[in-house]
N, C-alpha and C. Protein backbone atom coordinates (compact mmCIF):
# COMPACT_ATOMS: atom_id res chain seq x y z
N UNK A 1 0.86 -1.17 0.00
CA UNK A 1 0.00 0.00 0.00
C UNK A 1 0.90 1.23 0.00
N UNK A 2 0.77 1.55 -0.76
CA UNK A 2 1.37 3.30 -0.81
C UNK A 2 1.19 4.16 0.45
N UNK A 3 1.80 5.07 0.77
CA UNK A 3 1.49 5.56 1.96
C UNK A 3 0.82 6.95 1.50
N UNK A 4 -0.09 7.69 2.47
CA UNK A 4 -0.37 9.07 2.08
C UNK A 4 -1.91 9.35 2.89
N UNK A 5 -1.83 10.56 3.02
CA UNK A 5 -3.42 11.02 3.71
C UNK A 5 -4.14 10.12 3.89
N UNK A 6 -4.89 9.60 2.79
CA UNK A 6 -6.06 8.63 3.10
C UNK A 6 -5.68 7.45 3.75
N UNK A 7 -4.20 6.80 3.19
CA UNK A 7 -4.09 5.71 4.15
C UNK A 7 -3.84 5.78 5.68
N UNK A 8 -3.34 7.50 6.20
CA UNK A 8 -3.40 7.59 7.10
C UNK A 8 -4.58 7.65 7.83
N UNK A 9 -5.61 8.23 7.06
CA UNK A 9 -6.77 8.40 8.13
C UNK A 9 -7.54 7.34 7.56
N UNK A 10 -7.24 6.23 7.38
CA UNK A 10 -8.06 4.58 6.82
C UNK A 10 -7.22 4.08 8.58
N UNK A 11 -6.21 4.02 8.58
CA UNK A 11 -5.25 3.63 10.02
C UNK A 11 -6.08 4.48 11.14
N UNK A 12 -6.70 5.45 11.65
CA UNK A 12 -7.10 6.50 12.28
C UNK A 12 -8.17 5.75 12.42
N UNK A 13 -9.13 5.73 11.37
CA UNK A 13 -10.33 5.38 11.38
C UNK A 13 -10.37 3.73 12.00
N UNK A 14 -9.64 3.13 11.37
CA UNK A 14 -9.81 1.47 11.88
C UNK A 14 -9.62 1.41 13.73
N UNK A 15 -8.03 2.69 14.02
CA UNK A 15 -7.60 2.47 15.09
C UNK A 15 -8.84 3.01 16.25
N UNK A 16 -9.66 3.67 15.67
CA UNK A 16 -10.93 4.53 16.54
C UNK A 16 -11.55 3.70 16.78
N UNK A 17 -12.25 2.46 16.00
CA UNK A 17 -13.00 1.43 16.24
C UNK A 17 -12.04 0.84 16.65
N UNK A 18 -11.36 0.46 17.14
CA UNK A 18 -10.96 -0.40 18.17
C UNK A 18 -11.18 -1.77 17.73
N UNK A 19 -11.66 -2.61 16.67
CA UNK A 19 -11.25 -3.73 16.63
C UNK A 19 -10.28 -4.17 15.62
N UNK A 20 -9.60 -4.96 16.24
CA UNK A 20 -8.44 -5.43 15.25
C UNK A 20 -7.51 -4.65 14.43
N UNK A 21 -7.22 -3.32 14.81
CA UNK A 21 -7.45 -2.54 13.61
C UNK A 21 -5.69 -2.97 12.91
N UNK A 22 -4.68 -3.41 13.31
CA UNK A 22 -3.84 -3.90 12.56
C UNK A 22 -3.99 -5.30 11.86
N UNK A 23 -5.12 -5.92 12.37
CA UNK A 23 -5.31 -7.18 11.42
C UNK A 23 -5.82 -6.88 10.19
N UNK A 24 -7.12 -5.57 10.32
CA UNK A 24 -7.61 -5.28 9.28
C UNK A 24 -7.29 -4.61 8.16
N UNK A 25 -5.88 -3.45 8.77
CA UNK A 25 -5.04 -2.92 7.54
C UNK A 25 -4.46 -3.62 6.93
N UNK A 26 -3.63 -4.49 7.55
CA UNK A 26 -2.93 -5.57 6.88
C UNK A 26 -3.21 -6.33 5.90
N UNK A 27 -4.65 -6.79 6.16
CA UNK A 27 -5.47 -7.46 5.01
C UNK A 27 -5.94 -6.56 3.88
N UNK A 28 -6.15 -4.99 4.18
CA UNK A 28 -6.10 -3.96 3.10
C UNK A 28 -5.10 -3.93 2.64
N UNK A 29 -3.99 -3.61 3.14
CA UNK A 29 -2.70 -3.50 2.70
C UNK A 29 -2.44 -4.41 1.27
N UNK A 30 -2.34 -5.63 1.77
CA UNK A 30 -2.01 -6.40 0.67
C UNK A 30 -2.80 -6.81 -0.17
N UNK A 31 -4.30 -6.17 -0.08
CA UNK A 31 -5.35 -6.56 -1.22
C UNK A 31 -5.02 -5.46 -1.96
N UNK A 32 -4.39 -3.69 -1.58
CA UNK A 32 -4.06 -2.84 -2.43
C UNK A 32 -2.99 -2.88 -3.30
N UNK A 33 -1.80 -4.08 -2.17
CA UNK A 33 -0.64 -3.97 -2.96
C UNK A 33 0.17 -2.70 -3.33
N UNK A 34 0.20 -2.39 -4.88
CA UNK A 34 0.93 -0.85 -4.93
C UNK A 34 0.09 -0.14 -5.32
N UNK A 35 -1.57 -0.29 -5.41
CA UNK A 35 -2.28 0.47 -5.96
C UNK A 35 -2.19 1.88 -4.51
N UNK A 36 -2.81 3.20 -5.37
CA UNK A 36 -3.54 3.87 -3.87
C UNK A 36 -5.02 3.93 -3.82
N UNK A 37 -5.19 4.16 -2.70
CA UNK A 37 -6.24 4.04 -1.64
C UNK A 37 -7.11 5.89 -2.46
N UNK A 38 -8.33 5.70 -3.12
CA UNK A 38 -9.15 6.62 -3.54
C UNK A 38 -10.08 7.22 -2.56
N UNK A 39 -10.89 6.15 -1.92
CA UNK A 39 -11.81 6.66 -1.01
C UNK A 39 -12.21 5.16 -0.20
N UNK A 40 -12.94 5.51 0.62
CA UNK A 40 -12.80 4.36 1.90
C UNK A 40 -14.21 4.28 2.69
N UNK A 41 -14.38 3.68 3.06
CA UNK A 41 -15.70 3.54 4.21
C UNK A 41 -15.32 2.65 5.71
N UNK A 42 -15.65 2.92 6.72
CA UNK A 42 -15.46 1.76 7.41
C UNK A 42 -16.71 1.84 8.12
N UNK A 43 -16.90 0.35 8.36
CA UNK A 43 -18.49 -0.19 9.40
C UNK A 43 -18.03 -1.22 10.49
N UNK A 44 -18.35 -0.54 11.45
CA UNK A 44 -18.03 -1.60 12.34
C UNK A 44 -19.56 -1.92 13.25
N UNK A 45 -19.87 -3.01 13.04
CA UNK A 45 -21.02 -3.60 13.49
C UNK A 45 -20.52 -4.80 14.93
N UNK A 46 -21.57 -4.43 15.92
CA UNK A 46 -21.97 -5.44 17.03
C UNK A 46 -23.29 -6.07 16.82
N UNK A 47 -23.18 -7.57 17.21
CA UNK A 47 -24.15 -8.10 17.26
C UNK A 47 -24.38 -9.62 18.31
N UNK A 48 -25.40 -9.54 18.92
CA UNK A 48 -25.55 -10.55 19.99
C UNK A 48 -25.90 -11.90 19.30
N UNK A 49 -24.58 -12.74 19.98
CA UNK A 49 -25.46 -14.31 19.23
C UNK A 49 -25.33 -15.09 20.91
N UNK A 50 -27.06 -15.50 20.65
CA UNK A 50 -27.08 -15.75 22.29
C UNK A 50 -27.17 -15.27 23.47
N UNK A 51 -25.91 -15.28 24.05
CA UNK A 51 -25.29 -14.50 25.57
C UNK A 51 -23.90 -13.96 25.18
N UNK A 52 -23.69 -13.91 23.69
CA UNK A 52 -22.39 -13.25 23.20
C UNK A 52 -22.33 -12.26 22.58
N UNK A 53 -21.24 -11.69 22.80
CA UNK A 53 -20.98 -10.28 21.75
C UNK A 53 -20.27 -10.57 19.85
N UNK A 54 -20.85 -10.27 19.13
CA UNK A 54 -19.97 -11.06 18.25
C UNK A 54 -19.54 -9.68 17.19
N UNK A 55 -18.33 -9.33 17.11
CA UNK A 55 -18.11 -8.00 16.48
C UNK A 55 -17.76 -8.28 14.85
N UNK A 56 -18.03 -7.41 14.12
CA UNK A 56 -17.97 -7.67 12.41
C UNK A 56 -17.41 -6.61 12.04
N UNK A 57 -16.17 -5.50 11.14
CA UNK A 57 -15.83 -5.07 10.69
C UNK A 57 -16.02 -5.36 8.93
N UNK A 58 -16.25 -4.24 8.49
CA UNK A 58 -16.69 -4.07 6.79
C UNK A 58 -15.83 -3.19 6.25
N UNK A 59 -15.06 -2.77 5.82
CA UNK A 59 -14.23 -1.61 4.84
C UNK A 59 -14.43 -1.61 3.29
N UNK A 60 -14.79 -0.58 2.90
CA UNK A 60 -15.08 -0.80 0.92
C UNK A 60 -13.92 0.22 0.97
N UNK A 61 -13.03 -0.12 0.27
CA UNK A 61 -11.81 0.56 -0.30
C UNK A 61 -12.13 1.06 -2.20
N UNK A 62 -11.57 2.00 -2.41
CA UNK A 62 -11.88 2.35 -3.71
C UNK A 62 -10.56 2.45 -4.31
N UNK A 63 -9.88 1.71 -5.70
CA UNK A 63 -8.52 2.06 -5.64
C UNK A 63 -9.31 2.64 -7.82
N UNK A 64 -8.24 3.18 -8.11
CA UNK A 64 -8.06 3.78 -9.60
C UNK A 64 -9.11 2.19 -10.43
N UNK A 65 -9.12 1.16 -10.22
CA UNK A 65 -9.03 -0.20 -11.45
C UNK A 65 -9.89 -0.99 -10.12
N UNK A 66 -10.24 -0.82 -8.76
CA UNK A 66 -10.76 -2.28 -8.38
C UNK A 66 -11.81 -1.32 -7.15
N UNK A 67 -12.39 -2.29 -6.94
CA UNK A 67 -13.57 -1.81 -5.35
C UNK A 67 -13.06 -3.06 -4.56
N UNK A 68 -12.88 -2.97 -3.24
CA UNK A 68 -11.81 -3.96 -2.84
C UNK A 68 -13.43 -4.01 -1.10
N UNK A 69 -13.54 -4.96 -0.87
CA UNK A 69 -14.38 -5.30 -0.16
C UNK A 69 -13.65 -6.37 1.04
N UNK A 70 -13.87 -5.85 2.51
CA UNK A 70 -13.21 -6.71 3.17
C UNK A 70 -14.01 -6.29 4.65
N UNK A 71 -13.87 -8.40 4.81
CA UNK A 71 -14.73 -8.45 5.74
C UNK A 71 -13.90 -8.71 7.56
N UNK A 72 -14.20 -8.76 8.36
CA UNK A 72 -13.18 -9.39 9.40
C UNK A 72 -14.56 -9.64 10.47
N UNK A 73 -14.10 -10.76 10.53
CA UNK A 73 -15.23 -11.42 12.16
C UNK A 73 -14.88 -11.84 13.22
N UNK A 74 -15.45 -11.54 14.58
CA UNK A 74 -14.84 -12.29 15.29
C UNK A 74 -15.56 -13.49 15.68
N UNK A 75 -14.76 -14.84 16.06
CA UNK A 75 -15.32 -16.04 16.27
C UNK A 75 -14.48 -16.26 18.00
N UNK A 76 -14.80 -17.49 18.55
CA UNK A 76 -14.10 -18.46 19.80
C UNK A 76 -14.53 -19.59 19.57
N UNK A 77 -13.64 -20.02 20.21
CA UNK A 77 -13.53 -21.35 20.19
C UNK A 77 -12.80 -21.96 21.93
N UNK A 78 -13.68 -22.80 22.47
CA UNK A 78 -13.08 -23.21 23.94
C UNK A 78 -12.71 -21.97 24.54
N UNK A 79 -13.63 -21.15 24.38
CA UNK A 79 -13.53 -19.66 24.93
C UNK A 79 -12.09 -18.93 24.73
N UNK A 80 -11.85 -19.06 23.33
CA UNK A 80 -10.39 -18.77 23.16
C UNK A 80 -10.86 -17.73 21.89
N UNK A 81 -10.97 -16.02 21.63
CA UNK A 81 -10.84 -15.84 21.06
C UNK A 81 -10.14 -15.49 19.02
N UNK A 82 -10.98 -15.97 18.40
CA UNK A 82 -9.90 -15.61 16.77
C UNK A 82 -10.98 -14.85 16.08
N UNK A 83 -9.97 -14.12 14.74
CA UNK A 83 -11.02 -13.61 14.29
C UNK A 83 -10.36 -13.98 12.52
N UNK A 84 -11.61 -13.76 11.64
CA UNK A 84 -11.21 -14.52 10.26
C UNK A 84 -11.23 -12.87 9.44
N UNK A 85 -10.20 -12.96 8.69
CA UNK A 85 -10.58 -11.62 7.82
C UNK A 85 -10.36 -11.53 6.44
N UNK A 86 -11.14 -11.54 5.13
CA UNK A 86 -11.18 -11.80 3.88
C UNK A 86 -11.45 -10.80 3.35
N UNK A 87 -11.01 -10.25 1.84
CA UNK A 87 -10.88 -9.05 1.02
C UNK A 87 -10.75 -9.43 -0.39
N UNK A 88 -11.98 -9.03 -0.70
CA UNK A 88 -11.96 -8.91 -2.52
C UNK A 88 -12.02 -8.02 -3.04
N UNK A 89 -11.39 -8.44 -4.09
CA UNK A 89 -11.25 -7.34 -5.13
C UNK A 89 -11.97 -7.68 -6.37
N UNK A 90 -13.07 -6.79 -6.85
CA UNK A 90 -13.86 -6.48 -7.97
C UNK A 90 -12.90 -5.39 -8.87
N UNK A 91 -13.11 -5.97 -9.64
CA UNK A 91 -12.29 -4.58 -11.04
C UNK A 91 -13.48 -3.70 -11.39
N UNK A 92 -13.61 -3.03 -11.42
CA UNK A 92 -14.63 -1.52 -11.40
C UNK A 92 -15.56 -1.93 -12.86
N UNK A 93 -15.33 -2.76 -13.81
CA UNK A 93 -15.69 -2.61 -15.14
C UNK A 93 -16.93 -3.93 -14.42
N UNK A 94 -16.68 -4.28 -13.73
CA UNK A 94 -17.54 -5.76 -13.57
C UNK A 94 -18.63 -5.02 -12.63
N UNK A 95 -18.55 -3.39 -11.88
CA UNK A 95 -19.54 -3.06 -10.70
C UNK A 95 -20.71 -3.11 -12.28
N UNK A 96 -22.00 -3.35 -11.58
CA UNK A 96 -23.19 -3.31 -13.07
C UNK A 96 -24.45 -2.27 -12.21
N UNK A 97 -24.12 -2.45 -10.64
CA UNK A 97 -24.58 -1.43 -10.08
C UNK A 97 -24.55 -0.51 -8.72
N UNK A 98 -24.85 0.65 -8.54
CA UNK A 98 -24.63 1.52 -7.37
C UNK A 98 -26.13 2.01 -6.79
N UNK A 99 -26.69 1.24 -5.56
CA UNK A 99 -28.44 1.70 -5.41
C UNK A 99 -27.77 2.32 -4.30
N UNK A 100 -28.13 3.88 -3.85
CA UNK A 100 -27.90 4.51 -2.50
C UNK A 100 -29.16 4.89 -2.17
N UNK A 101 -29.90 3.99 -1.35
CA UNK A 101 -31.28 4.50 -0.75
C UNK A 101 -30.81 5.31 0.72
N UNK A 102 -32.04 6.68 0.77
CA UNK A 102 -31.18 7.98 1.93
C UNK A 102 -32.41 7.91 2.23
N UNK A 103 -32.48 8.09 3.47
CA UNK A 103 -33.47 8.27 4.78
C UNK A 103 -33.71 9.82 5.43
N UNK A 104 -34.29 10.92 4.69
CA UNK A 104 -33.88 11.90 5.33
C UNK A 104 -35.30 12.42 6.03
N UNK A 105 -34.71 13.58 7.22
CA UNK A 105 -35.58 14.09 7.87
C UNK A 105 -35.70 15.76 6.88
N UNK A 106 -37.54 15.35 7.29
CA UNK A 106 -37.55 17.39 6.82
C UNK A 106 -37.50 17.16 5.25
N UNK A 107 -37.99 16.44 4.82
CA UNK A 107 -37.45 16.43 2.96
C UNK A 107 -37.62 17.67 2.16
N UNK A 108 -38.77 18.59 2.66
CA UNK A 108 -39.42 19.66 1.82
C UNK A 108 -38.13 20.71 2.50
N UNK A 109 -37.50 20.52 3.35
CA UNK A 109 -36.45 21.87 3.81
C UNK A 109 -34.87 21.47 3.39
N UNK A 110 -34.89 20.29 2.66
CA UNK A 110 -33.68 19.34 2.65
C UNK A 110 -32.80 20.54 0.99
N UNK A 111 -31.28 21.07 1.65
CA UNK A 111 -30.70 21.69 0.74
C UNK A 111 -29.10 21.19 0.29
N UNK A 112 -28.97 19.92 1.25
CA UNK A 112 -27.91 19.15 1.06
C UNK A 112 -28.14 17.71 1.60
N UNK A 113 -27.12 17.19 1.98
CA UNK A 113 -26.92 15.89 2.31
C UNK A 113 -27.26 16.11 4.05
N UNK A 114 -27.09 16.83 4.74
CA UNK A 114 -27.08 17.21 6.02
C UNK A 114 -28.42 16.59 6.85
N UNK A 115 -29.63 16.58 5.78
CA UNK A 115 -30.71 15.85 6.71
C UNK A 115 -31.32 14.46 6.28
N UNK A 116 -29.87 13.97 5.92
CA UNK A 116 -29.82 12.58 5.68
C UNK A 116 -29.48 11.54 7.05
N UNK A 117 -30.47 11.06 7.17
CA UNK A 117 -30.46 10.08 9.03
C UNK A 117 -29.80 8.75 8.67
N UNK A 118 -30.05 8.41 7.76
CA UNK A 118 -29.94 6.82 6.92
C UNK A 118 -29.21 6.75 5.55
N UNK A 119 -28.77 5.80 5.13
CA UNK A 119 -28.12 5.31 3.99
C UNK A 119 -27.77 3.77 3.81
N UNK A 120 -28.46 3.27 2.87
CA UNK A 120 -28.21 2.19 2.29
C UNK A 120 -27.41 1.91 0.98
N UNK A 121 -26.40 1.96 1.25
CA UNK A 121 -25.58 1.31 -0.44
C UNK A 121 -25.70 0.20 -0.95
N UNK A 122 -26.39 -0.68 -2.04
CA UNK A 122 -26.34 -1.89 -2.65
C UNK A 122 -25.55 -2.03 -3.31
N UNK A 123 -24.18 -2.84 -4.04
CA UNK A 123 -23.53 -3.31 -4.82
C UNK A 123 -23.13 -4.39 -5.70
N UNK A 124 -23.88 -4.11 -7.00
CA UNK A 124 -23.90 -5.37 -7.37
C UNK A 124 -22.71 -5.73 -8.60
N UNK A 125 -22.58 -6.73 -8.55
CA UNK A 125 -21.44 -6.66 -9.76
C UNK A 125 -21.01 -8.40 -10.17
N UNK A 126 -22.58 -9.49 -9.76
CA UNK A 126 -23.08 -10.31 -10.64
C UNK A 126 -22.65 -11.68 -9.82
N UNK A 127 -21.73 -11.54 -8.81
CA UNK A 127 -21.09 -12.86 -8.18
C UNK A 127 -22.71 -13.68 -7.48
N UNK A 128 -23.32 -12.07 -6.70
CA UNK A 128 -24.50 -13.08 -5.83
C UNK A 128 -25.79 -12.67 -6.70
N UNK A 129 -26.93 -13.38 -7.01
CA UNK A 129 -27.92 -13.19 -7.66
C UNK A 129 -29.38 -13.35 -6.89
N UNK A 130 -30.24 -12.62 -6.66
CA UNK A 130 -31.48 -13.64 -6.19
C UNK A 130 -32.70 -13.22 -6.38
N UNK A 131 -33.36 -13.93 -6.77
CA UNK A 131 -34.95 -14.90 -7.48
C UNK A 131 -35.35 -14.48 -6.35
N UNK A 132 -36.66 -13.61 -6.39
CA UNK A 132 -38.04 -13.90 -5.91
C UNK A 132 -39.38 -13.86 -6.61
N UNK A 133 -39.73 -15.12 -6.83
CA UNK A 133 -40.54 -15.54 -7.34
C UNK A 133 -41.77 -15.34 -6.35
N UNK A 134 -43.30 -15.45 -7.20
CA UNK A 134 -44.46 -15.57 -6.51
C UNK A 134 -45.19 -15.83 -7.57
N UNK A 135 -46.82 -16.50 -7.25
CA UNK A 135 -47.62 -17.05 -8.35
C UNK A 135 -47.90 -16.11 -9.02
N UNK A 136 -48.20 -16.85 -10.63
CA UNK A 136 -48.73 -15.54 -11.35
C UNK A 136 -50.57 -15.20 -10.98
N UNK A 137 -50.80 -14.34 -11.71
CA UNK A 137 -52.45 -14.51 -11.73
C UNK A 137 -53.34 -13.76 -13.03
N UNK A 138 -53.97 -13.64 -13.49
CA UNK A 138 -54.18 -12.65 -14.71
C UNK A 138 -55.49 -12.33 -14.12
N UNK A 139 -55.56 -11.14 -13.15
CA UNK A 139 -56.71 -10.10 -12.28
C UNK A 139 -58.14 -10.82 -12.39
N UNK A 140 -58.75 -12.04 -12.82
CA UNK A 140 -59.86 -12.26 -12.71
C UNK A 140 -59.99 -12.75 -11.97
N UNK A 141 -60.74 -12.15 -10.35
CA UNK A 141 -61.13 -12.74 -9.24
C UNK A 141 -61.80 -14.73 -9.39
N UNK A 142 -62.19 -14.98 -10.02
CA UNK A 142 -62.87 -15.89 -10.46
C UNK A 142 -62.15 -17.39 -11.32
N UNK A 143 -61.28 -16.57 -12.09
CA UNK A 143 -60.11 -17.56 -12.56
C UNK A 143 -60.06 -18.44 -11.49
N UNK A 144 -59.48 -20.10 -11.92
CA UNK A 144 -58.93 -20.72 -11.28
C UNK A 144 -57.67 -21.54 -11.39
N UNK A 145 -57.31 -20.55 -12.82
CA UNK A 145 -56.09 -21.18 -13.72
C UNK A 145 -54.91 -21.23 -12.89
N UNK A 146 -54.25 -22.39 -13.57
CA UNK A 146 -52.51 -22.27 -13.31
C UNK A 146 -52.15 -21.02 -14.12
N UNK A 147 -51.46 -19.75 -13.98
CA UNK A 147 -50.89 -19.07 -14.48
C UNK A 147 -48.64 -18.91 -14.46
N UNK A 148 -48.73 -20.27 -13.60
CA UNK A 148 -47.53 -20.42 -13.61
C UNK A 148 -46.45 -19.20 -12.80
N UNK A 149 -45.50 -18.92 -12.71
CA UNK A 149 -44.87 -17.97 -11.91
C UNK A 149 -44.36 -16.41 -12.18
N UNK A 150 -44.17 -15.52 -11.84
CA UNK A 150 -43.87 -13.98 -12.43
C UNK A 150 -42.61 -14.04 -11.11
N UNK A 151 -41.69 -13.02 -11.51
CA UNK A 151 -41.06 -13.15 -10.26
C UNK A 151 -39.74 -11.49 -10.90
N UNK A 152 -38.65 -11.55 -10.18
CA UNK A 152 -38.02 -10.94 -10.58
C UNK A 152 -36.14 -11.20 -9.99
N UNK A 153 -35.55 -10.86 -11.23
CA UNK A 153 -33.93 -11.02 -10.56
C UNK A 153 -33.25 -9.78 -10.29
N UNK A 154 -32.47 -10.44 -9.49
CA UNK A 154 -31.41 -8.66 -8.82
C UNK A 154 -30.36 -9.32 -8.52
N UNK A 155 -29.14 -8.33 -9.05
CA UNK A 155 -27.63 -9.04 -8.34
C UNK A 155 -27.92 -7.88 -6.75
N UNK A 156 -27.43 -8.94 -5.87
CA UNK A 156 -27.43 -8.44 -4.34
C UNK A 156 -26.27 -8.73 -3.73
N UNK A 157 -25.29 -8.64 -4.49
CA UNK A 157 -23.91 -8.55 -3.98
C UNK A 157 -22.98 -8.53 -2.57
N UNK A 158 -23.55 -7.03 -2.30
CA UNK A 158 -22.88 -6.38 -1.18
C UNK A 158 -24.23 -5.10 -0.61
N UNK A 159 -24.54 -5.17 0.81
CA UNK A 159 -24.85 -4.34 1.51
C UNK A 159 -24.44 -3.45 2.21
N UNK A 160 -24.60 -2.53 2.70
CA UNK A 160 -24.29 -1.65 4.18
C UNK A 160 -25.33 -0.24 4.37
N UNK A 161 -25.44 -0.47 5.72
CA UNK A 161 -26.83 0.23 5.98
C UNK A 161 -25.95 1.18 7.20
N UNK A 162 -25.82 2.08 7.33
CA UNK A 162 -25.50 3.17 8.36
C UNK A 162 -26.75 4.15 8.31
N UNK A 163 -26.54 4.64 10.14
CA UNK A 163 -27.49 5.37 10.46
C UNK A 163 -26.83 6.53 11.00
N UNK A 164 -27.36 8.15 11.28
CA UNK A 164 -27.28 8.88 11.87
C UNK A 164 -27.35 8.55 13.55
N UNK A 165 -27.76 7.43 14.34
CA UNK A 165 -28.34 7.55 15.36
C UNK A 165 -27.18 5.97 15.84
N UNK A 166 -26.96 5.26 15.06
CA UNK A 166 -25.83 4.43 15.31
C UNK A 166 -24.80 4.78 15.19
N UNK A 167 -24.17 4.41 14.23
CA UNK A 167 -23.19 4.90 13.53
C UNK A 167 -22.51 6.41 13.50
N UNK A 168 -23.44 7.75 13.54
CA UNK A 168 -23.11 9.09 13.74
C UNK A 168 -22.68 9.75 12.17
N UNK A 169 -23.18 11.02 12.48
CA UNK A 169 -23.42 11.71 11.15
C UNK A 169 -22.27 12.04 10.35
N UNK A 170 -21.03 11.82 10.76
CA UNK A 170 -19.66 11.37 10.15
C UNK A 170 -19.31 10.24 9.21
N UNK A 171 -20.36 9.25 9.84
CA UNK A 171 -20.25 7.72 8.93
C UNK A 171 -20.96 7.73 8.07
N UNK A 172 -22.31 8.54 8.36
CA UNK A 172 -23.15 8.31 7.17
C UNK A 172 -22.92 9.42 5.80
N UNK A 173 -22.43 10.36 6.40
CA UNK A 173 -21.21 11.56 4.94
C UNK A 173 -20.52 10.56 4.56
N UNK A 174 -19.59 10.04 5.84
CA UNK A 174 -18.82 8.78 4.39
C UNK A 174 -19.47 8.10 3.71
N UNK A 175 -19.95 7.35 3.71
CA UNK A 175 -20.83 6.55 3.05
C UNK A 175 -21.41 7.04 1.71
N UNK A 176 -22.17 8.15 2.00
CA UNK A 176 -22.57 8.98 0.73
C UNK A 176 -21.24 9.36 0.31
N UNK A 177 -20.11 10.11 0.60
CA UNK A 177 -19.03 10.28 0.02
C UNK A 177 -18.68 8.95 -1.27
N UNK A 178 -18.55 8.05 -0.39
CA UNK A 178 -18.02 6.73 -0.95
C UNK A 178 -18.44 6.28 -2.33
N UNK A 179 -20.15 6.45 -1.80
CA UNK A 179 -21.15 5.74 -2.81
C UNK A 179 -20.96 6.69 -4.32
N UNK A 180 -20.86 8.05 -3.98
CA UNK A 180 -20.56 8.80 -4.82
C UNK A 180 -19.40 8.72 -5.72
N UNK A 181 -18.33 8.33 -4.75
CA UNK A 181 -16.89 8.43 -5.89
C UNK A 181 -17.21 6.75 -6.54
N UNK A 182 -17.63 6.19 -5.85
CA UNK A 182 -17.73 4.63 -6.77
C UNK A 182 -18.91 5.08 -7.65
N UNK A 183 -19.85 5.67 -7.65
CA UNK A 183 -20.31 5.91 -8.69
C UNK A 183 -19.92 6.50 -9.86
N UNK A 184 -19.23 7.44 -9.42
CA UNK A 184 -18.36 8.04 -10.82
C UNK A 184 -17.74 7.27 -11.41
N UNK A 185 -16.51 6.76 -10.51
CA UNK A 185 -15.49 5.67 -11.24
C UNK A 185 -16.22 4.48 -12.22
N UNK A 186 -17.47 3.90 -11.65
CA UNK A 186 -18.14 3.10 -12.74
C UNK A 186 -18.94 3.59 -13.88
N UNK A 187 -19.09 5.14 -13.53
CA UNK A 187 -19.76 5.46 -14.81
C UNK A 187 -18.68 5.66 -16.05
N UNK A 188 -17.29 6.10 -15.29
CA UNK A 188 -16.38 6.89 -16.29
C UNK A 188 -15.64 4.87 -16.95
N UNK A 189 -15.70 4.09 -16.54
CA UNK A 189 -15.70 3.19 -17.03
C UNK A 189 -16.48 3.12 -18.15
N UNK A 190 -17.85 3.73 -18.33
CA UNK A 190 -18.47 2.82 -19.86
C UNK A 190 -18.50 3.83 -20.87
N UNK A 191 -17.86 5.04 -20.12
CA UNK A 191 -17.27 6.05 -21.71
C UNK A 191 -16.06 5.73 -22.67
């Protein structure tokens, strides 16, 4: 990884969340290799399984040629903490899509991004796919035909949902930041 601003405050940011945060550069590190670091997100999620705490780290890295996606979990075993951490890399020509659904308060007074509470980024780019199907029907209450199935497909790739009220109104600018520069970079791909 090249060194410079962003990778410094990607190190800042991981080291603030407090988990793992040298396991998780490391695994950035060498998924960037010699590329640099464009723009960044980090999510760090808690979640209870059981009577346990089970912590999840997410980072979307943006480099010039790839969207680099990396996950880190923590697991135990015989009450012995480990944690697993994996990072892919998509080449930007393969993203097919960018959905940023925004949650804002006040919509009729809304003059920026500022009364945005929520953000959902979808990313799809064809690895995960999924079918929901349901019966067909052709509107005649009375019919009792087989009309066989209607349904629809979506690549559902990659998620992340940040809130103003979790997360804090810093994470969710990144996020829109993020969603934004990966949007460009895939559009300036199909010129």
């Amino acid at each position: 990884m090249k060194s410079g601003l962003l990778e410094d405050q990607l190190r800042s940011d991981l080291e603030r969340n407090g988990y793992y945060p040298q396991l998780v550069f490391d695994a950035l590190a060498t998924a960037l290799g010699e590329e640099s670091l464009g723009s960044f997100v980090v999510h760090h999620e808690a979640a209870f399984d059981r009577d346990e705490l089970r912590r999840h780290m997410t980072v979307l890295a943006l480099t010039a040629t790839r969207l680099l996606v990396s996950h880190t979990d923590e697991h135990s075993h015989d009450g012995m903490p480990f944690a697993s951490s994996s990072t892919e890399g998509v080449r930007l020509e393969k993203v097919d899509s960018v959905v940023v659904t925004r949650v804002v308060r006040d919509p009729a007074n809304v003059k920026d991004s500022t009364g945005t509470t929520e953000v959902v980024v979808t990313i799809g780019w064809g690895a995960v796919s999924r079918i929901e199907l349901e019966p067909a029907s052709c509107g005649d209450p009375s019919c009792d035909a087989d009309h066989g199935y209607t349904g629809t497909s979506s690549n559902d790739d990659f998620s992340i949902r940040v809130s103003e009220a979790a997360d804090g109104t810093d994470v969710v600018e990144q996020v829109l930041t993020f969603a934004a520069a990966l949007s460009h970079a895939t559009a300036s791909r199909l010129r």
